[in-house]
N, C-alpha and C. Protein backbone atom coordinates (compact mmCIF):
# COMPACT_ATOMS: atom_id res chain seq x y z
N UNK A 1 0.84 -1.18 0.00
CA UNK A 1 0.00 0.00 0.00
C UNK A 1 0.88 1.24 0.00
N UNK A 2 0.54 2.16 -0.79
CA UNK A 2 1.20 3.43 -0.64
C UNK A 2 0.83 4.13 0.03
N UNK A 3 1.83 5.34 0.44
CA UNK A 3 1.73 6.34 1.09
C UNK A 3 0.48 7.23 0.67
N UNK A 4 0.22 7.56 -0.02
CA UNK A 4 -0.97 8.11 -0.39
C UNK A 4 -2.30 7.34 -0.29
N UNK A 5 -2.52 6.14 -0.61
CA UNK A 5 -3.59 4.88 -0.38
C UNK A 5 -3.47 4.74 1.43
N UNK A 6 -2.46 5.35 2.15
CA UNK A 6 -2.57 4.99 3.52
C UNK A 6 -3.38 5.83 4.21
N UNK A 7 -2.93 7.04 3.41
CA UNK A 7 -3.51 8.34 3.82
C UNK A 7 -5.08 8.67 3.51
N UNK A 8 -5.19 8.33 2.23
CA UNK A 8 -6.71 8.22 1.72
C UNK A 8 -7.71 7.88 2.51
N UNK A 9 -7.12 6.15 2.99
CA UNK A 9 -7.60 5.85 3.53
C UNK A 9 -7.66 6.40 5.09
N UNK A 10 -6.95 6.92 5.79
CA UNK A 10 -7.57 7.19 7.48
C UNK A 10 -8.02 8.46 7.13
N UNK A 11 -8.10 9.47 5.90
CA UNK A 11 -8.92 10.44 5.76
C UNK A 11 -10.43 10.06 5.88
N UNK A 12 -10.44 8.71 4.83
CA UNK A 12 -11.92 8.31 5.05
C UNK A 12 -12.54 7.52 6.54
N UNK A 13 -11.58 6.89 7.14
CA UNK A 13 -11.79 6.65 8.26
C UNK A 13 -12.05 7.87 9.23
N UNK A 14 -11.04 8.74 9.30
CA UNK A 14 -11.80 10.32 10.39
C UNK A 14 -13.07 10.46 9.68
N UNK A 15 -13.15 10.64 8.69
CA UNK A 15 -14.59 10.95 8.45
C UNK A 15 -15.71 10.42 8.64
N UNK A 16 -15.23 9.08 8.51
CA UNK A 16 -16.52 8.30 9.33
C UNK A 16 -16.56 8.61 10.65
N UNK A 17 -15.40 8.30 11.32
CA UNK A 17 -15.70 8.65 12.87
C UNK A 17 -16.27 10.15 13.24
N UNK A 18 -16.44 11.04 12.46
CA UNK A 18 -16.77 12.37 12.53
C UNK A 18 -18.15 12.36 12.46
N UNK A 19 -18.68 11.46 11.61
CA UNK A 19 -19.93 11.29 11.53
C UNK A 19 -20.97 10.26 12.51
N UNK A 20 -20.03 9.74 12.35
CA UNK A 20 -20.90 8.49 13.62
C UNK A 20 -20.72 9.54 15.09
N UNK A 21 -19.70 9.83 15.20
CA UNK A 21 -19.46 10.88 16.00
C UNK A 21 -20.77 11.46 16.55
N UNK A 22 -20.89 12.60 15.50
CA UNK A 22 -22.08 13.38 15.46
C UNK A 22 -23.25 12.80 15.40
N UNK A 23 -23.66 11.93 15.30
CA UNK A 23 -24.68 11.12 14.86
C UNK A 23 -25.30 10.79 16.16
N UNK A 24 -24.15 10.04 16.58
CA UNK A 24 -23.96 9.42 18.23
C UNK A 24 -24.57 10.29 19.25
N UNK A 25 -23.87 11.99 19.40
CA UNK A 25 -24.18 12.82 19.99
C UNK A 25 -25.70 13.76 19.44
N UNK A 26 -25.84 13.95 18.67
CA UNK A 26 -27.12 14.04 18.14
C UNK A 26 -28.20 12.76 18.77
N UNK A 27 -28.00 11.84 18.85
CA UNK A 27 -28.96 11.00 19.22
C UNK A 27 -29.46 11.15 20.81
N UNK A 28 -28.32 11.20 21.67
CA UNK A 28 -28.34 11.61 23.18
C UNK A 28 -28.73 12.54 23.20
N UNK A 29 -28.24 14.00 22.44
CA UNK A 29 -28.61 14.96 23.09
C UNK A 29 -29.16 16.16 22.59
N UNK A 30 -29.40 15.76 21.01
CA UNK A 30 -30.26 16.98 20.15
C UNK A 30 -29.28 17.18 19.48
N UNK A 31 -29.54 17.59 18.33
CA UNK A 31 -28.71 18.62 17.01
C UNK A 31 -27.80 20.26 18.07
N UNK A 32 -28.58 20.56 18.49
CA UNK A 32 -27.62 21.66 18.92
C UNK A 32 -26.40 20.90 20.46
N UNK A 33 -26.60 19.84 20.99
CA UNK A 33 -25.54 19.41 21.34
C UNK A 33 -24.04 19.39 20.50
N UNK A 34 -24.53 18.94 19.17
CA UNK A 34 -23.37 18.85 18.32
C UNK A 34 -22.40 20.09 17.55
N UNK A 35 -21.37 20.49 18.30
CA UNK A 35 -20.79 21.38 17.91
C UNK A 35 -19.23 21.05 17.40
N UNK A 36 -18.82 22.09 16.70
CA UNK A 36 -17.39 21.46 16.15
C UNK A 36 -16.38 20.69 17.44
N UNK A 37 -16.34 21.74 18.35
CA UNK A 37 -15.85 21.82 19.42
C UNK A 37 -15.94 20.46 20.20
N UNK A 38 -17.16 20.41 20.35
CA UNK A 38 -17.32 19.10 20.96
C UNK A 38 -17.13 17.77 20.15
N UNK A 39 -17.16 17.66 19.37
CA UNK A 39 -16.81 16.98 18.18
C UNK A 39 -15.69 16.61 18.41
N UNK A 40 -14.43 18.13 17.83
CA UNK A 40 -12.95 17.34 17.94
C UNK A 40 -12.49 16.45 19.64
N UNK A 41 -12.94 17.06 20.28
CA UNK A 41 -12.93 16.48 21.65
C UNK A 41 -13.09 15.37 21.88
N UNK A 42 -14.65 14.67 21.40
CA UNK A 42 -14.92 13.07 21.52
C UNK A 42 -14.07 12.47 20.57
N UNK A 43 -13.67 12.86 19.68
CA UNK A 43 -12.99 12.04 18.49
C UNK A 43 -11.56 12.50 18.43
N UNK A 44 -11.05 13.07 19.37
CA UNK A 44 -9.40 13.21 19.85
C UNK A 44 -8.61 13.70 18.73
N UNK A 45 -9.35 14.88 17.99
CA UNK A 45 -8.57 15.52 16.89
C UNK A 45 -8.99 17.32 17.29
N UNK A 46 -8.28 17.67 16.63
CA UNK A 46 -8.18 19.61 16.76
C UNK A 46 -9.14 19.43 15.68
N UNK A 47 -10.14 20.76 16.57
CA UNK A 47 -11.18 21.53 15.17
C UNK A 47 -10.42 21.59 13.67
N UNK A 48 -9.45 22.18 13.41
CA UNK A 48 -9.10 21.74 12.14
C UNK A 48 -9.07 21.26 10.93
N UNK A 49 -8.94 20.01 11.79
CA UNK A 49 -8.66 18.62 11.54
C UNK A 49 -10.65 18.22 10.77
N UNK A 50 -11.04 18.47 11.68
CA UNK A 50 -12.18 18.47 11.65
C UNK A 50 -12.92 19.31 10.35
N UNK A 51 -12.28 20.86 10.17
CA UNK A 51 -12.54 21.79 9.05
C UNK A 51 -12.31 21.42 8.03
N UNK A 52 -11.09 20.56 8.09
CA UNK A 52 -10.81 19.46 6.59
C UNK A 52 -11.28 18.58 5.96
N UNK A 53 -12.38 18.09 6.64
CA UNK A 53 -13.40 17.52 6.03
C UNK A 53 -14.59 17.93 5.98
N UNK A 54 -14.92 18.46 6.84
CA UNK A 54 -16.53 19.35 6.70
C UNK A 54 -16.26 20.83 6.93
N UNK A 55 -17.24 21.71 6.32
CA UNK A 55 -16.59 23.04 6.16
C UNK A 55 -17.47 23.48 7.51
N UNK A 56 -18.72 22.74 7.97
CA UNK A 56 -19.15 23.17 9.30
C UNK A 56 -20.01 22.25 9.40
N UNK A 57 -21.07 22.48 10.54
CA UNK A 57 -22.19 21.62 11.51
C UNK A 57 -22.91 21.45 9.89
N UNK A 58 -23.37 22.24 9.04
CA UNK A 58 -24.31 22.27 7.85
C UNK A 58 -23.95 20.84 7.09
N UNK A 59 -22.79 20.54 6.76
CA UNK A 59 -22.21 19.59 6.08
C UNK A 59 -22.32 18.60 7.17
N UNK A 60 -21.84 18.37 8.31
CA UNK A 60 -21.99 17.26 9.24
C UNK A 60 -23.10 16.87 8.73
N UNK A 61 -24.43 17.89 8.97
CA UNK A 61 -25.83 16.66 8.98
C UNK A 61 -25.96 16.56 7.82
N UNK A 62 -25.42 16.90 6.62
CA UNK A 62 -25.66 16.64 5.23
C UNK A 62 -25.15 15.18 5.27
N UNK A 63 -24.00 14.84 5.80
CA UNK A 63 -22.95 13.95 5.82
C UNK A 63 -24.25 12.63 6.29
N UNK A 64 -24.79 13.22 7.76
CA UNK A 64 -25.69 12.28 8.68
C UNK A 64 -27.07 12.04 7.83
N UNK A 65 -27.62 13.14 7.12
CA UNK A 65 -28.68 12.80 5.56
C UNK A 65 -28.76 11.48 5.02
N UNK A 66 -27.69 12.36 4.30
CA UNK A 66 -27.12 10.61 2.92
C UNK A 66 -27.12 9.43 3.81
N UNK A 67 -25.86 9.19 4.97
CA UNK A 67 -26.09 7.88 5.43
C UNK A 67 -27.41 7.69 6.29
N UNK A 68 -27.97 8.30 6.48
CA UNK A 68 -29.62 7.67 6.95
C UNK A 68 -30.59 7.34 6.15
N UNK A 69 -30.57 8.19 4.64
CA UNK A 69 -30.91 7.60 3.67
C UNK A 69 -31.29 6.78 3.01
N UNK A 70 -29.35 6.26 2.54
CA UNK A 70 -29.25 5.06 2.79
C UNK A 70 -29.78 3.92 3.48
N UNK A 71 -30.05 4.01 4.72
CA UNK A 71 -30.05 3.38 6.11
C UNK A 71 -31.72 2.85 5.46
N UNK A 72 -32.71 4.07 5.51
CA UNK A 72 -33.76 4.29 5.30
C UNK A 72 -34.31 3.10 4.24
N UNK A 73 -33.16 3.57 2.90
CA UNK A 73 -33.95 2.22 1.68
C UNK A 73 -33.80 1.11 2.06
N UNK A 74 -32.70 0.77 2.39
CA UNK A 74 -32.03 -0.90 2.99
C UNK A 74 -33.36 -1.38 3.80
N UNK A 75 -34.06 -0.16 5.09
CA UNK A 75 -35.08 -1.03 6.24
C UNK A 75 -36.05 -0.89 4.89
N UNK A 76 -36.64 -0.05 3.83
CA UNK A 76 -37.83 0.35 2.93
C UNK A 76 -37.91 -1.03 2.42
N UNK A 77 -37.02 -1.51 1.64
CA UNK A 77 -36.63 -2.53 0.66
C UNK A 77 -36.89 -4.14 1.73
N UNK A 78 -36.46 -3.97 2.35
CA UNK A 78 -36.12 -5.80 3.57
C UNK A 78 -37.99 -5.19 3.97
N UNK A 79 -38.28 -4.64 4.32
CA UNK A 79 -39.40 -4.72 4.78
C UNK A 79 -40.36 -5.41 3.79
N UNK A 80 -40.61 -4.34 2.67
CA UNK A 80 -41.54 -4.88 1.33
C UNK A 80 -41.10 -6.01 0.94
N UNK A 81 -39.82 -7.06 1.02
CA UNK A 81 -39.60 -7.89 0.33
C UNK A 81 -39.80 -9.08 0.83
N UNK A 82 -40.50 -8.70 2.32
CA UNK A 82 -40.24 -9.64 2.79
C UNK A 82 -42.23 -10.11 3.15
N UNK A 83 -43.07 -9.42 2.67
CA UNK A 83 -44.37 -8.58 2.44
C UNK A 83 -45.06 -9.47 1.46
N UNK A 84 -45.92 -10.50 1.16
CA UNK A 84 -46.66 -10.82 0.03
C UNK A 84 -48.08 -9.85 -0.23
N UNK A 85 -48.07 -10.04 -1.66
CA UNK A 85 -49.29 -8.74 -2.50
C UNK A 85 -49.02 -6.87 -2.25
N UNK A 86 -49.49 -6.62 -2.85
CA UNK A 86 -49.49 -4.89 -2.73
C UNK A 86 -49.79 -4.21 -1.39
N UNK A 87 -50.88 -4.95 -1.38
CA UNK A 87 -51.78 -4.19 -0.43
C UNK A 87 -50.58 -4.28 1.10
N UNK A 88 -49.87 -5.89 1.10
CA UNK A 88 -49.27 -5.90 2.43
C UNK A 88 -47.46 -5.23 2.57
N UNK A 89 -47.13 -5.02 0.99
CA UNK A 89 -45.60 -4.71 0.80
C UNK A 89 -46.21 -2.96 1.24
N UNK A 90 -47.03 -2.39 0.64
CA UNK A 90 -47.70 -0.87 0.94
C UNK A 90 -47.59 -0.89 2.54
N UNK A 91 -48.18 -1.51 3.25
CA UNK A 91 -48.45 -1.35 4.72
C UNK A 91 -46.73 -2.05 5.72
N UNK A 92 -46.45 -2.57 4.94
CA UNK A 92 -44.99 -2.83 5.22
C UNK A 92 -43.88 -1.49 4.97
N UNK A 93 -43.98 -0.73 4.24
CA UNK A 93 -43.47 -0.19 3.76
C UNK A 93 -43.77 0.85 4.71
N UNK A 94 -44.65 1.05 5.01
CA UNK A 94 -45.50 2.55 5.51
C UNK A 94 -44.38 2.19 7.17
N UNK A 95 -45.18 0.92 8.06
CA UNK A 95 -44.59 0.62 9.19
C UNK A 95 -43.18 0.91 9.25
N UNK A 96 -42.17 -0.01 8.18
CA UNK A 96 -40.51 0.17 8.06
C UNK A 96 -40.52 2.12 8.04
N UNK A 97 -40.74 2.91 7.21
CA UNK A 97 -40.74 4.45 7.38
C UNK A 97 -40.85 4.71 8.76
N UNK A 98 -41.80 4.40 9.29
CA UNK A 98 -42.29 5.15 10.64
C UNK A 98 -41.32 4.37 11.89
N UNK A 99 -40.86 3.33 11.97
CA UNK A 99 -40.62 2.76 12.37
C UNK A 99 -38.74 3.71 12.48
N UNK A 100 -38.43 3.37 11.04
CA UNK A 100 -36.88 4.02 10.66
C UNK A 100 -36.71 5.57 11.66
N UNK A 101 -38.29 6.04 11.55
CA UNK A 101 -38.56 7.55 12.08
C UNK A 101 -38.27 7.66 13.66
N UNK A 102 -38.96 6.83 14.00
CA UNK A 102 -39.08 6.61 15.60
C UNK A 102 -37.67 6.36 16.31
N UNK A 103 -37.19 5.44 15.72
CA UNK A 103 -35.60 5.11 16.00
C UNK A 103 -34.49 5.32 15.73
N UNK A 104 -34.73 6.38 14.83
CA UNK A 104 -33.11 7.16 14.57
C UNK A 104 -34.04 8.81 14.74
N UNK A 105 -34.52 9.35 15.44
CA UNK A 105 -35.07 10.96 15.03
C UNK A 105 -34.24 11.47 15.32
N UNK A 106 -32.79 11.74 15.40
CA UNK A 106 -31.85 12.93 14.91
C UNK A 106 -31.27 12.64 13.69
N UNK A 107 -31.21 11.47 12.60
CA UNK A 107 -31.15 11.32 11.57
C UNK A 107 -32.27 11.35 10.50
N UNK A 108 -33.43 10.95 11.15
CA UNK A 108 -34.76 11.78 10.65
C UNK A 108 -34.70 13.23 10.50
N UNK A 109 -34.23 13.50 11.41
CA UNK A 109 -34.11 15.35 11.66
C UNK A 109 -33.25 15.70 10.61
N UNK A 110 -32.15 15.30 10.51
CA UNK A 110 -31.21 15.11 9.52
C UNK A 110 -31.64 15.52 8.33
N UNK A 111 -32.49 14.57 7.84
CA UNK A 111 -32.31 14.54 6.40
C UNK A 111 -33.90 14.85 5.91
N UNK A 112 -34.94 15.29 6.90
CA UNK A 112 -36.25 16.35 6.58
C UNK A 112 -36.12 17.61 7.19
N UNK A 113 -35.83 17.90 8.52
CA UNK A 113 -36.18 19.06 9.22
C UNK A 113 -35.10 19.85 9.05
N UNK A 114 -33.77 19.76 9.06
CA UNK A 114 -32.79 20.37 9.35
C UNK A 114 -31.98 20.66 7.59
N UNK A 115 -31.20 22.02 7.52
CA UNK A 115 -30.65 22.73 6.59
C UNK A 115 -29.20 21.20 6.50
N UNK A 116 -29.11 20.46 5.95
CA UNK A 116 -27.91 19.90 5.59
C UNK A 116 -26.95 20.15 4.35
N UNK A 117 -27.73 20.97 3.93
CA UNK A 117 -27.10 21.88 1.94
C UNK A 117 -27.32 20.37 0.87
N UNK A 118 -28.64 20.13 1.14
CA UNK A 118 -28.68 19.03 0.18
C UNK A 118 -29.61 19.61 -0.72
N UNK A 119 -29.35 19.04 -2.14
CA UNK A 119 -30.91 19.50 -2.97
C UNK A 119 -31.55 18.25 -3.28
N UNK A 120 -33.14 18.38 -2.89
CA UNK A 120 -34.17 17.34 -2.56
C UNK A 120 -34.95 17.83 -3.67
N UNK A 121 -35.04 16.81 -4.59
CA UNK A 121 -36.11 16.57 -6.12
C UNK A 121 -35.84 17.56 -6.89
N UNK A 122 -34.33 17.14 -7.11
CA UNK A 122 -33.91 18.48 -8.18
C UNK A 122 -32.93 17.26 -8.93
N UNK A 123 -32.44 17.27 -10.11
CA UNK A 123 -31.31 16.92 -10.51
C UNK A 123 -29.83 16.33 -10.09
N UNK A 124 -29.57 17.39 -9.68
CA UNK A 124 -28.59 17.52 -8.37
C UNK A 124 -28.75 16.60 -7.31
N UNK A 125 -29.87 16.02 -7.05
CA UNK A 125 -29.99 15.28 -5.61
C UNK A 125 -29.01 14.40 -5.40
N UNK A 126 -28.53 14.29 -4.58
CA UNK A 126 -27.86 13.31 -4.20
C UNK A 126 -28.16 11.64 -4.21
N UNK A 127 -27.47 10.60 -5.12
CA UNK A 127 -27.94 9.35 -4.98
C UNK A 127 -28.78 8.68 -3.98
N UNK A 128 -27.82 9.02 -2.61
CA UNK A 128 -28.60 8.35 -1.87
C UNK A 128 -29.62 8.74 -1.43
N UNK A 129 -30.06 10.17 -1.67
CA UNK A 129 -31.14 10.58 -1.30
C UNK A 129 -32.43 10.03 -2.46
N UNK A 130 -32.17 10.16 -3.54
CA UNK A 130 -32.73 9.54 -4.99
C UNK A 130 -33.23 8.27 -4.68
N UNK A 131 -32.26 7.44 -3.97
CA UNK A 131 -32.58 5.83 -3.87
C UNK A 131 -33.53 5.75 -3.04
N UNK A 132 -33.37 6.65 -1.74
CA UNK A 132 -34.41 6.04 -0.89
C UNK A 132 -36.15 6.67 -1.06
N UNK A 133 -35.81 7.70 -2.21
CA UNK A 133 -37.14 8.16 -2.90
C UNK A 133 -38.15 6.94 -3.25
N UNK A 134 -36.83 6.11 -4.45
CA UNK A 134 -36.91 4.80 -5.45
C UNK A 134 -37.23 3.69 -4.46
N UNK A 135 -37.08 3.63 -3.22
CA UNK A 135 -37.31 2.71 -2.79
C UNK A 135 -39.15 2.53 -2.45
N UNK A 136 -39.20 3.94 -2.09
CA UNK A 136 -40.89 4.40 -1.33
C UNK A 136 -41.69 4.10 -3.41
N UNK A 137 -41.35 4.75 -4.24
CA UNK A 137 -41.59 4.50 -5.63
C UNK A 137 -41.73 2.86 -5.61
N UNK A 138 -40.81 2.32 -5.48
CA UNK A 138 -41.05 0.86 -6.19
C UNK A 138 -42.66 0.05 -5.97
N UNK A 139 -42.96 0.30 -4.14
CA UNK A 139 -43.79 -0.21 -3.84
C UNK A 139 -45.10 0.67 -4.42
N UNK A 140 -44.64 1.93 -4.04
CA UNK A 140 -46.27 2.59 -4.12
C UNK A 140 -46.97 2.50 -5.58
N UNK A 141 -45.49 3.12 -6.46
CA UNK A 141 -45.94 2.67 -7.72
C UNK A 141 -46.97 1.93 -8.43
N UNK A 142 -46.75 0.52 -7.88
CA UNK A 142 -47.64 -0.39 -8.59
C UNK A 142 -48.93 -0.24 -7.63
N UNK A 143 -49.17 0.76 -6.91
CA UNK A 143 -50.58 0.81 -6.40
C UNK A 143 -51.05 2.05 -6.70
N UNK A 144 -50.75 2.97 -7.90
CA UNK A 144 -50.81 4.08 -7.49
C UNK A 144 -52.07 4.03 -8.35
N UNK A 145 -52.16 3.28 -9.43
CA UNK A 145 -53.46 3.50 -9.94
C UNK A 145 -53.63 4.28 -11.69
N UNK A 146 -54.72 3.54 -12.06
CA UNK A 146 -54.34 4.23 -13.52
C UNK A 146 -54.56 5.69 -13.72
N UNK A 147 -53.83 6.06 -14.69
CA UNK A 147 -53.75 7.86 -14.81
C UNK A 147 -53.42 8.57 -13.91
N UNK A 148 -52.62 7.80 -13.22
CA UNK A 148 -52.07 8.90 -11.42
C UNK A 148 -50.69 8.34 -11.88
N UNK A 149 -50.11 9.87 -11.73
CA UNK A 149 -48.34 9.71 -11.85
C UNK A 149 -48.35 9.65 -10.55
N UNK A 150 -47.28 8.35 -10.62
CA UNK A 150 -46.71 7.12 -9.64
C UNK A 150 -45.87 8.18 -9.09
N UNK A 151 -44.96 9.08 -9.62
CA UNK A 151 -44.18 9.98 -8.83
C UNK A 151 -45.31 10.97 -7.47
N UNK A 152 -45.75 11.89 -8.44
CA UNK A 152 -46.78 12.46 -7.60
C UNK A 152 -47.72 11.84 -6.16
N UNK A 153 -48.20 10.39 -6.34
CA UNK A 153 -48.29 9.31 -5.71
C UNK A 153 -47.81 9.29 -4.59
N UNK A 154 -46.12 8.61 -4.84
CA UNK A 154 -45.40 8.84 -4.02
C UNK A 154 -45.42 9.44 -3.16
N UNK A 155 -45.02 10.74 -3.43
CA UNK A 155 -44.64 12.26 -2.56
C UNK A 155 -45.68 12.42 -1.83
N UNK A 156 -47.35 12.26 -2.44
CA UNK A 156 -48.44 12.33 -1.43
C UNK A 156 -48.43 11.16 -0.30
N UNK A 157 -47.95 10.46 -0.30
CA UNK A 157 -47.81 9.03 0.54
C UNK A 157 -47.09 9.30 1.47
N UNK A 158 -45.47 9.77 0.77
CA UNK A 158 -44.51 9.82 1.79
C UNK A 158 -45.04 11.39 2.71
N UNK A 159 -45.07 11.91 2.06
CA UNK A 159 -46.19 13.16 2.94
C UNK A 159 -47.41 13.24 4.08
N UNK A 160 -47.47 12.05 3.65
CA UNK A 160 -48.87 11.18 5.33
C UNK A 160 -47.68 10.89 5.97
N UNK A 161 -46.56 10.04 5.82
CA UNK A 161 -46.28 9.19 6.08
C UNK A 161 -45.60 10.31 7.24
N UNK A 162 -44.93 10.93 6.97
CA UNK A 162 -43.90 12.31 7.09
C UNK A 162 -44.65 12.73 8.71
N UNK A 163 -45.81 13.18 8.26
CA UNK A 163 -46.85 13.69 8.61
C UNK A 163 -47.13 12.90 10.11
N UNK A 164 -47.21 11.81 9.87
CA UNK A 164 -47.45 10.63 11.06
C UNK A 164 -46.11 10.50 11.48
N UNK A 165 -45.38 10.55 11.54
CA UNK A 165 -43.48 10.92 11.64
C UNK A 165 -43.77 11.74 13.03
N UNK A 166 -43.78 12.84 12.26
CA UNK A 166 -43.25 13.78 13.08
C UNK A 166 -44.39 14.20 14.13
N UNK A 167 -45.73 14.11 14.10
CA UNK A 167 -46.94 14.42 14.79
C UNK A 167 -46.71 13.35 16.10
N UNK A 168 -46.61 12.27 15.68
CA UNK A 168 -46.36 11.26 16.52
C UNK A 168 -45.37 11.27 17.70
N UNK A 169 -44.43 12.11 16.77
CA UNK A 169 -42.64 12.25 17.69
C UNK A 169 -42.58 12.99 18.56
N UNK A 170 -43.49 14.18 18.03
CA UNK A 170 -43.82 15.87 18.84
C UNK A 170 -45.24 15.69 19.64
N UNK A 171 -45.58 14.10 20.10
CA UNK A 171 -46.73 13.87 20.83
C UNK A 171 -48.28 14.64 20.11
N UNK A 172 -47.80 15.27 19.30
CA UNK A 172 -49.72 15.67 18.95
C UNK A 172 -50.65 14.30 18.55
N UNK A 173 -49.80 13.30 18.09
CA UNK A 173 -50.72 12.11 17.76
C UNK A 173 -50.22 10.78 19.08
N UNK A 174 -51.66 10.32 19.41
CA UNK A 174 -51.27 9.21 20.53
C UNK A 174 -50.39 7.98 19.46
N UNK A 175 -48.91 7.78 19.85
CA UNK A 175 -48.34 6.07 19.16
C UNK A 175 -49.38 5.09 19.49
N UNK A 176 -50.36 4.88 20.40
CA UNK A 176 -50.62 3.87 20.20
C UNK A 176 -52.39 3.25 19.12
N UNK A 177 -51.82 4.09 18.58
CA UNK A 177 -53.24 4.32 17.46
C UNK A 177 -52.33 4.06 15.98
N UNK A 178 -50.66 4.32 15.65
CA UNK A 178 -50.05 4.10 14.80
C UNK A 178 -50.76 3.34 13.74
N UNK A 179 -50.64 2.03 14.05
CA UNK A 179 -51.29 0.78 13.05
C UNK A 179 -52.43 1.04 12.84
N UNK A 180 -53.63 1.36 13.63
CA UNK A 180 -54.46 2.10 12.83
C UNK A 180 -54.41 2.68 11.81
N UNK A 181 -53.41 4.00 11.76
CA UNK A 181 -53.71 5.13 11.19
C UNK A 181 -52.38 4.24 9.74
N UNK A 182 -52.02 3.70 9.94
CA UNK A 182 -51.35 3.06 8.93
C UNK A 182 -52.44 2.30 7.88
N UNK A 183 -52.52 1.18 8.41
CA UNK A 183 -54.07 0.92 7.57
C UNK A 183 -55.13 1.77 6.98
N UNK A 184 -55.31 2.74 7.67
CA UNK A 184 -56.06 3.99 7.16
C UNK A 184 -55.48 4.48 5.70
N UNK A 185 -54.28 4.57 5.99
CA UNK A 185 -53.35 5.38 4.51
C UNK A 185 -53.33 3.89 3.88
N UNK A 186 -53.49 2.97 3.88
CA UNK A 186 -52.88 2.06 3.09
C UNK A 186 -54.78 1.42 2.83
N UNK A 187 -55.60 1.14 3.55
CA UNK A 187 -56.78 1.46 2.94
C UNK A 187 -57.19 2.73 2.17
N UNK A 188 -57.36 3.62 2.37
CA UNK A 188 -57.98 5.05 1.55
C UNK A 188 -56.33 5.97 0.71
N UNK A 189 -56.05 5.26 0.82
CA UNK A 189 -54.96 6.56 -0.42
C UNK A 189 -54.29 4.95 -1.16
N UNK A 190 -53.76 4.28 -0.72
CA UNK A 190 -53.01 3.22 -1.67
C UNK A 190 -53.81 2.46 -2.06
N UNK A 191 -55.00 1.99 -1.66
CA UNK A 191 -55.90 0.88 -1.88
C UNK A 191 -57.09 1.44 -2.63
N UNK A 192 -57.25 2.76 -3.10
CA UNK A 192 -58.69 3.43 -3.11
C UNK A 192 -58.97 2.98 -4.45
């Protein structure tokens, strides 16, 4: 291995740890826990060090976005696949979302609520943000119904879905009515 392939590589290694890092501390203790400062500290490097890979906190959760994303299609995908007919990969699909929501919400926060400098349904988007669009698409798609763009579809789906996310998280909706209100969207909007 070369000197440069050595280096490459523990560049990409700090960076992961920068992110899991933040991720980590975001999870305990809120998005504004996470500061550069505190950052280089848990992860035993000078702010700097730190500036060299992310230009600030904005890029961190951009960083924490993409890999939740990610994270997001992988549970979207194992859920539906594992789901026989429409009607049950739809209500699988809906649960894995809300579910992904409930148990990571500072990476939820991440990559809906919070400024990460990403562009969302533009060109530009970022893959992994694209994929885990494609993932909510694959299923809803084939339920969306004739003369209804499957995209449009989508976005109204993931928009309940969003919707039951965050209402749920911020207590305005009781959790234990969830599966209800899942069936509800997956009876009257996917099934109609």
């Amino acid at each position: 291995m070369s000197v440069q392939e050595r280096k490459q590589r523990e560049r990409a290694e700090r960076e992961r740890l920068i992110v899991a890092t933040a991720r980590e501390l975001a999870e305990q203790q809120g998005w504004d826990a996470v500061t550069t400062r505190r950052l280089a500290e848990r992860i035993e490097y000078s702010q700097p060090v730190l500036y060299s890979h992310f230009r600030g906190k904005r890029e961190i959760i951009g960083a924490v976005a993409l890999q939740g994303a990610s994270e997001m299609a992988v549970a979207m995908r194992a859920a539906t696949a594992a789901a026989d007919g429409p009607r049950e990969r739809v209500a699988a699909l809906a649960r894995a979302y809300l579910d992904f929501a409930a148990r990571n919400p500072a990476v939820y926060d991440a990559l809906f609520q919070l400024d990460g400098g990403l562009a969302y349904a533009r060109e530009d988007t970022p893959a992994p943000l694209k994929d885990a669009f494609a993932a909510l698409l694959e299923t809803l798609g084939e339920v969306a119904g004739d003369g209804v763009d499957p995209g449009l579809f989508t976005e109204t789906f993931w928009a309940s879905l969003h919707g039951l996310a965050t209402l749920t998280r911020e207590g305005r909706l009781p959790p234990e009515h969830t599966e209800r209100r899942v069936q509800m969207l997956v009876d009257r909007l996917a099934m109609a």
